[in-house]
C-alpha atoms as a PDB file:
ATOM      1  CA  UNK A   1      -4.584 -11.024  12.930  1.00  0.00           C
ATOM      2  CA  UNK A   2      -4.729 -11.522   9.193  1.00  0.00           C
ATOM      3  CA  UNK A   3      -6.457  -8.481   7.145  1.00  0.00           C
ATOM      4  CA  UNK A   4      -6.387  -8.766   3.565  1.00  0.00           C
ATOM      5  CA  UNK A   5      -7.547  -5.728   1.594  1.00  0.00           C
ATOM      6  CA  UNK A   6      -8.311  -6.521  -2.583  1.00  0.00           C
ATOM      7  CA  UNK A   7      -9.375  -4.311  -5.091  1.00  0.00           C
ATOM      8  CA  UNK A   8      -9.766  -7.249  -7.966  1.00  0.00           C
ATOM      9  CA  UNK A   9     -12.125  -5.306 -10.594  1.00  0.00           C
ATOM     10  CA  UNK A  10     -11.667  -3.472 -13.315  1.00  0.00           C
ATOM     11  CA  UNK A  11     -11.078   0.496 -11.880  1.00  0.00           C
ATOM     12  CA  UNK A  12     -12.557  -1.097  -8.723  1.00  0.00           C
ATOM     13  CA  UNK A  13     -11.253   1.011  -5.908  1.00  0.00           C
ATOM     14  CA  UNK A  14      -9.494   4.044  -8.382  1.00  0.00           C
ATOM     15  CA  UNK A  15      -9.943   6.711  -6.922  1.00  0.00           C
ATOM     16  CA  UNK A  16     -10.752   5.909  -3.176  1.00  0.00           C
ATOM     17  CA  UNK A  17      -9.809   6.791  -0.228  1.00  0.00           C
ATOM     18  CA  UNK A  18      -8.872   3.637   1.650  1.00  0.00           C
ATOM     19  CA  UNK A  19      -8.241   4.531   4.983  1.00  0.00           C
ATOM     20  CA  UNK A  20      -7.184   1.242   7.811  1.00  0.00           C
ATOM     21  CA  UNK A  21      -6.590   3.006  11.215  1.00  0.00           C
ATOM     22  CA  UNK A  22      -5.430   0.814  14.269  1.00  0.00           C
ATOM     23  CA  UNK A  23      -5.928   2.301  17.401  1.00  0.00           C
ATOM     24  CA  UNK A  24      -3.875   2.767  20.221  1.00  0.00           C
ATOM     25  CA  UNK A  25      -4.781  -0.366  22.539  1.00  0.00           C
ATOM     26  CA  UNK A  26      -4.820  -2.421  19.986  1.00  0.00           C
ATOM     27  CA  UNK A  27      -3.112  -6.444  19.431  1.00  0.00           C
ATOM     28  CA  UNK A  28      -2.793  -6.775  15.914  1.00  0.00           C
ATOM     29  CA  UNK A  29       0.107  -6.431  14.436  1.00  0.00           C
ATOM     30  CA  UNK A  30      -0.066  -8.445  10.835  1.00  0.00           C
ATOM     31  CA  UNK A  31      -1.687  -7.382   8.013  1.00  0.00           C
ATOM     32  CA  UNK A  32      -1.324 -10.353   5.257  1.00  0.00           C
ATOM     33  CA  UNK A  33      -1.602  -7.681   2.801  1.00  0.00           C
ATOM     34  CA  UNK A  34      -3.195  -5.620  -0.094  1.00  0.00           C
ATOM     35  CA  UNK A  35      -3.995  -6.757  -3.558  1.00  0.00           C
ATOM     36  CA  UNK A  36      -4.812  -4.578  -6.839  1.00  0.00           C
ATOM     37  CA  UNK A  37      -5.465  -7.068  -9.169  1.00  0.00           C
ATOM     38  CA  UNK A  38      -7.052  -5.603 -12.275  1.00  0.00           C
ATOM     39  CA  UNK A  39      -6.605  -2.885 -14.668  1.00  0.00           C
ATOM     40  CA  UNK A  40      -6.346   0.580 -12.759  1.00  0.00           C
ATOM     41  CA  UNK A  41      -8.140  -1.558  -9.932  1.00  0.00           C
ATOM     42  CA  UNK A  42      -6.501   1.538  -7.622  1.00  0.00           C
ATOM     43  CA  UNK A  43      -5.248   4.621 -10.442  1.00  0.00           C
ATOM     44  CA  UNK A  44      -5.714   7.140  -8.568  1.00  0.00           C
ATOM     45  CA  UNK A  45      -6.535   6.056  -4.825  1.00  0.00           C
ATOM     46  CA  UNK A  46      -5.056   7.236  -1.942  1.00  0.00           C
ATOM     47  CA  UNK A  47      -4.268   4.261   0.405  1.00  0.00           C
ATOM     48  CA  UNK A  48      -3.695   5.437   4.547  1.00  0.00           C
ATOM     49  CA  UNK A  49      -2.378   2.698   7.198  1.00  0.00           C
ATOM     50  CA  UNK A  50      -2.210   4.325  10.553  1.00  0.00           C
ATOM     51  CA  UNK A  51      -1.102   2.633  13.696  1.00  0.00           C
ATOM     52  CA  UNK A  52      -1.100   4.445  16.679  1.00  0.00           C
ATOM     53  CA  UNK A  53       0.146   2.244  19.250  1.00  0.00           C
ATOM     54  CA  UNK A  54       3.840   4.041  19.650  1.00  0.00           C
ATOM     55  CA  UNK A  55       5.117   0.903  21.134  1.00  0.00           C
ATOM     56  CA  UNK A  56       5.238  -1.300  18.194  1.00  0.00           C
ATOM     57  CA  UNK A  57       4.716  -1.066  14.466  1.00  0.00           C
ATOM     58  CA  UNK A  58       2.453  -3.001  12.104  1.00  0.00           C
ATOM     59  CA  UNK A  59       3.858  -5.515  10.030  1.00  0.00           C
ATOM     60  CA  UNK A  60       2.662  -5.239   6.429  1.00  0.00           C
ATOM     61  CA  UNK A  61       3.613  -8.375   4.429  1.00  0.00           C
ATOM     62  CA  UNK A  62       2.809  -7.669   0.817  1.00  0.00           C
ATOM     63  CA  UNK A  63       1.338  -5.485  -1.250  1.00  0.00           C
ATOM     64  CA  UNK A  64       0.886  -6.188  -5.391  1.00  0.00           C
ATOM     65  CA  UNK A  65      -0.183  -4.486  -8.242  1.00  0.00           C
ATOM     66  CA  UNK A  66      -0.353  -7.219 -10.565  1.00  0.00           C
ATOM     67  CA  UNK A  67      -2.571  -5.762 -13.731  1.00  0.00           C
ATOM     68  CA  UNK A  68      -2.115  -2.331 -16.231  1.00  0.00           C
ATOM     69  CA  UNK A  69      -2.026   0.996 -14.258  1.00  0.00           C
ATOM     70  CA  UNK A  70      -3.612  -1.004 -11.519  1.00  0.00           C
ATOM     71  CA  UNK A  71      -1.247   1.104  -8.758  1.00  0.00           C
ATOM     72  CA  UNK A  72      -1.089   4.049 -11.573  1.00  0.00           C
ATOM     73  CA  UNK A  73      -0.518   7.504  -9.655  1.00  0.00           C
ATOM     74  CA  UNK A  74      -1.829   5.699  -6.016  1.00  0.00           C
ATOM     75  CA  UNK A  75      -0.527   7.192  -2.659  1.00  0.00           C
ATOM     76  CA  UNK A  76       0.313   5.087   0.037  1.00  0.00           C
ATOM     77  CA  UNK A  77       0.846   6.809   3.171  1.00  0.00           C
ATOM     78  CA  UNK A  78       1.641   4.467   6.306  1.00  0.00           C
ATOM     79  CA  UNK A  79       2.476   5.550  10.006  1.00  0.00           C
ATOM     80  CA  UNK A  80       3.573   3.051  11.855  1.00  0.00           C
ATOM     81  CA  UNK A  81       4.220   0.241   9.341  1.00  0.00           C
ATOM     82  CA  UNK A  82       6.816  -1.954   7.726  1.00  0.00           C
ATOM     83  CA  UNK A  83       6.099  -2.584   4.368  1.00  0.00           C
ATOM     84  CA  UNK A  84       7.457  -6.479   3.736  1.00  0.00           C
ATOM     85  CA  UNK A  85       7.190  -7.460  -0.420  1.00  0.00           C
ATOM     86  CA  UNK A  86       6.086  -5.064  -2.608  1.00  0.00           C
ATOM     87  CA  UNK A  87       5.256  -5.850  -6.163  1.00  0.00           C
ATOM     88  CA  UNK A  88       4.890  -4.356  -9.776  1.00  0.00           C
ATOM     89  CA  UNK A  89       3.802  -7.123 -11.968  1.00  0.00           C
ATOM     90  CA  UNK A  90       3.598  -5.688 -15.228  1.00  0.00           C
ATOM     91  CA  UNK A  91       5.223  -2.491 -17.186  1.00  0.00           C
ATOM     92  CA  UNK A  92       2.997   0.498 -16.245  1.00  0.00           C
ATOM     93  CA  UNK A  93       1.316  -1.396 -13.165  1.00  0.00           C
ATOM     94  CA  UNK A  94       3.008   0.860 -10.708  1.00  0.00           C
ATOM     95  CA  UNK A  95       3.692   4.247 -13.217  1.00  0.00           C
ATOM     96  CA  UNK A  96       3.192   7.747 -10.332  1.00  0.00           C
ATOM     97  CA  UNK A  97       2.786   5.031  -7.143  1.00  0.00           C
ATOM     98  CA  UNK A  98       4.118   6.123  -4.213  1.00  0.00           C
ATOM     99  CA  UNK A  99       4.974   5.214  -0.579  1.00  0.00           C
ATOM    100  CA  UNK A 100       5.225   8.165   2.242  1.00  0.00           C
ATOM    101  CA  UNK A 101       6.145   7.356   5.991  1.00  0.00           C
ATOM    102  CA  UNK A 102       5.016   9.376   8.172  1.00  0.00           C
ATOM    103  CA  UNK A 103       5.427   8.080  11.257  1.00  0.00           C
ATOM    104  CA  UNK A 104       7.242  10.983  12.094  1.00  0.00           C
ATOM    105  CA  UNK A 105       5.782  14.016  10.878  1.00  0.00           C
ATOM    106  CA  UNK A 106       7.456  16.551  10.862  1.00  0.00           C
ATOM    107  CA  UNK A 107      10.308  14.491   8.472  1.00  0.00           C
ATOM    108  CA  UNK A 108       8.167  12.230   6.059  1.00  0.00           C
ATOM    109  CA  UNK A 109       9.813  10.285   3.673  1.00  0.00           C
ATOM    110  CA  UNK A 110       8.827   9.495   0.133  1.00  0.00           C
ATOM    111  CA  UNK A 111       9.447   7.036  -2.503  1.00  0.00           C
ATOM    112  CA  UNK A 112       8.559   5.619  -5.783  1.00  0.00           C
ATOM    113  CA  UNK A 113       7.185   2.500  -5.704  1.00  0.00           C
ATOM    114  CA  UNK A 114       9.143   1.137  -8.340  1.00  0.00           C
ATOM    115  CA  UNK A 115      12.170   1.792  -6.424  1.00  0.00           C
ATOM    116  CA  UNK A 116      11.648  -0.716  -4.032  1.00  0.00           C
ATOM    117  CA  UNK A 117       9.727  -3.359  -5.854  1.00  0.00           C
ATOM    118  CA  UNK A 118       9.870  -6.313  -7.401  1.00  0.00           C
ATOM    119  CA  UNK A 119       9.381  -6.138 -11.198  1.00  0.00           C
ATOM    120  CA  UNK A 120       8.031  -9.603 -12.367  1.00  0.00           C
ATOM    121  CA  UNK A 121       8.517  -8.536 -15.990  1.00  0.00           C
ATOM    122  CA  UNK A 122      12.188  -8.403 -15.298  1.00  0.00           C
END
């Protein structure tokens, strides 16, 4: 199964609540991955991946923010998912992002996105 989610306009999806639920019984277990490709394409937007099938997690290959502030101050918040590539492609494209895992509640973790990407400015 290959989603693809893109937010490739200017301020496109900022501030939206994207919200990608997979159910219990489902089979998917691939998302190709997410794409904010234009200035503050997603400032602002709160991004939820939720798999609740506790059997196996959903493998997220990529997610980029390629453009100014186009991840500025966005929440990703992911149960059930590992996150493959994740990248900041210019100064500023990532400023406030953040990743929270909650697939266990009661202990979420947080993190900058920075922290864990790839800057291609670098």
């Amino acid at each position: 199964y290959r989603f693809k989610a893109k937010c490739d306009g200017v301020a496109s999806c900022a501030g939206a609540t994207l919200n990608i639920f997979y159910p219990a019984n489902h089979n998917y277990w691939e998302m190709t991955g997410m794409w904010f490709s234009a200035t503050h394409a997603a400032a602002d937007a709160v991004v939820n991946v939720g798999n609740y099938n506790p059997l196996r997690r959903i493998d997220l290959k990529h997610i980029e923010c390629s453009d100014p502030g186009s991840c500025y101050n966005t929440k990703f918040n992911f149960m059930g998912v590992d996150l493959g590539d994740f990248l900041c492609g210019v100064p500023g494209a990532c400023d406030g992002c953040t990743i929270t895992d909650w697939t266990y509640p009661s202990a979420p973790t947080t993190i900058n996105c920075v922290d864990i990407a790839k800057l291609l400015w670098l």
